[in-house]
Protein backbone atom coordinates (compact mmCIF):
# COMPACT_ATOMS: atom_id res chain seq x y z
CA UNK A 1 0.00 0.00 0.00
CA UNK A 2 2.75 2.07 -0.40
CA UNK A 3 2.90 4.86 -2.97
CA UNK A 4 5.25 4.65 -5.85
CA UNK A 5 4.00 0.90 -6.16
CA UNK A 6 3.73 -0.06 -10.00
CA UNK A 7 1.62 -3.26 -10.76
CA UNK A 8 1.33 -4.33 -14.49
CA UNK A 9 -0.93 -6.11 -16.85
CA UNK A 10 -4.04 -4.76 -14.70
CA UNK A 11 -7.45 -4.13 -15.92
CA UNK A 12 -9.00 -0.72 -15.00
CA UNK A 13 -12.66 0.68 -15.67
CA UNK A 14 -12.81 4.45 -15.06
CA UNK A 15 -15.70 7.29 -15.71
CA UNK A 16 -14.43 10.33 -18.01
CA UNK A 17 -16.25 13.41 -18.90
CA UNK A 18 -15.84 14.44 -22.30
CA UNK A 19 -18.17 17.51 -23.17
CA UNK A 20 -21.75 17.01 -23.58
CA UNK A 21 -21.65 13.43 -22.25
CA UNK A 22 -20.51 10.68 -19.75
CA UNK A 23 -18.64 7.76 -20.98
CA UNK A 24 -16.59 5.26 -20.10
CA UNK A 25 -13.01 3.93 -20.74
CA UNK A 26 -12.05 0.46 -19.81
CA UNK A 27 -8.57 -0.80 -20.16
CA UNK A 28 -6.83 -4.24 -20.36
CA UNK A 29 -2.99 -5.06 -19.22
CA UNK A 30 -2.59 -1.22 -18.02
CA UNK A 31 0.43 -0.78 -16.07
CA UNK A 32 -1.25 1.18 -12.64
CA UNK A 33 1.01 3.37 -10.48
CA UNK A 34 0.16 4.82 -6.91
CA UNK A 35 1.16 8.16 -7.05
CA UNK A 36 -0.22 9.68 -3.80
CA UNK A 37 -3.51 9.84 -1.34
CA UNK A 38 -5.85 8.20 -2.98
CA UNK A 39 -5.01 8.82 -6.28
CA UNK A 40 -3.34 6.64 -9.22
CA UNK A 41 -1.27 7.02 -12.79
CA UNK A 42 -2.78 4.50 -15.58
CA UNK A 43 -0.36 3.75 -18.48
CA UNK A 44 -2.51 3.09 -21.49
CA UNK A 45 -0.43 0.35 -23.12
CA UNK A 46 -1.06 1.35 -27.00
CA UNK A 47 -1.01 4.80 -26.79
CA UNK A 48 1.48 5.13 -23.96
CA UNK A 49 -0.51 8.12 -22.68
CA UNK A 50 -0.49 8.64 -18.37
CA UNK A 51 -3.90 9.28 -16.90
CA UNK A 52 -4.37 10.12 -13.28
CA UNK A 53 -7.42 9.07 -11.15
CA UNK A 54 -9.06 9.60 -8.27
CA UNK A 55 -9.72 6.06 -6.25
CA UNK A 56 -12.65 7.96 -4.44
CA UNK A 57 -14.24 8.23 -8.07
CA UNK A 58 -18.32 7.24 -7.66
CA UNK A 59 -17.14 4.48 -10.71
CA UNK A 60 -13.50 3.21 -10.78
CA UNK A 61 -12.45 -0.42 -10.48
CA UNK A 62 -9.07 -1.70 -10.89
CA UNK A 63 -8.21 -5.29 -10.56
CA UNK A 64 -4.44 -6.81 -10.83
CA UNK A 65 -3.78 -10.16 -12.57
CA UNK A 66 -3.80 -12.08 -9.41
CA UNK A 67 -7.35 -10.80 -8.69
CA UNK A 68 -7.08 -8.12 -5.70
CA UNK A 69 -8.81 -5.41 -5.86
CA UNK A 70 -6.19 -2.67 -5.44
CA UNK A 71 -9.14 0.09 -5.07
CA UNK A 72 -9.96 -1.10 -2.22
CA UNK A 73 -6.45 -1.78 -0.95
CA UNK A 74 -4.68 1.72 -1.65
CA UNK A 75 -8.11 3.95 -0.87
CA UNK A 76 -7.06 5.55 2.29
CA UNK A 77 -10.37 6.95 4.93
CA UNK A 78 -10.86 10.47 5.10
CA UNK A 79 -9.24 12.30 7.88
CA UNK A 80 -6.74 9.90 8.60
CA UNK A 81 -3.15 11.20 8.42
C-alpha cells in the first residue's frame, strides 16, 4: 500500500467526462502506479498516454492479474493522516 508501487498487466474501468456526455473507458494489461492519497497514474499500453485518477471516483475499479482489488487496498479513509 505504499505509494510509488507499480503493478502491471491490470485491468482498469474508469468514468471520463468528455463535453456534452458521460462515458466510459475500460482498459486491459494497463500498467497502474500509486502516485499519492488516494489517487493513481494509468499507463494506457497502446497509446502510452499517463492518466491520473481519483480512487474515491463514484465508478473506478481496478483489478491486478492475481485478482485483488487494489481500489480497495490503496483507498485511504478520510481524515486519517
Amino acid at each position: 500500500m505504499a505509494y510509488g508501487d507499480v503493478v502491471p498487466d491490470c485491468f482498469v474501468f474508469y468514468r471520463t467526462w468528455p463535453p456534452h456526455f458521460v462515458a466510459y473507458e475500460q482498459v486491459k494489461h494497463a500498467t497502474v502506479e500509486h502516485v499519492g492519497r488516494n489517487r493513481v497514474l494509468v499507463h494506457h499500453p497502446r497509446s502510452g498516454n499517463a492518466v491520473r485518477k481519483s480512487l474515491t471516483a463514484k465508478r473506478i475499479e481496478i483489478v491486478a492479474r492475481d485478482g485483488r482489488d487494489l481500489v480497495a487496498e490503496w483507498r485511504e479513509t478520510p481524515g486519517r493522516d
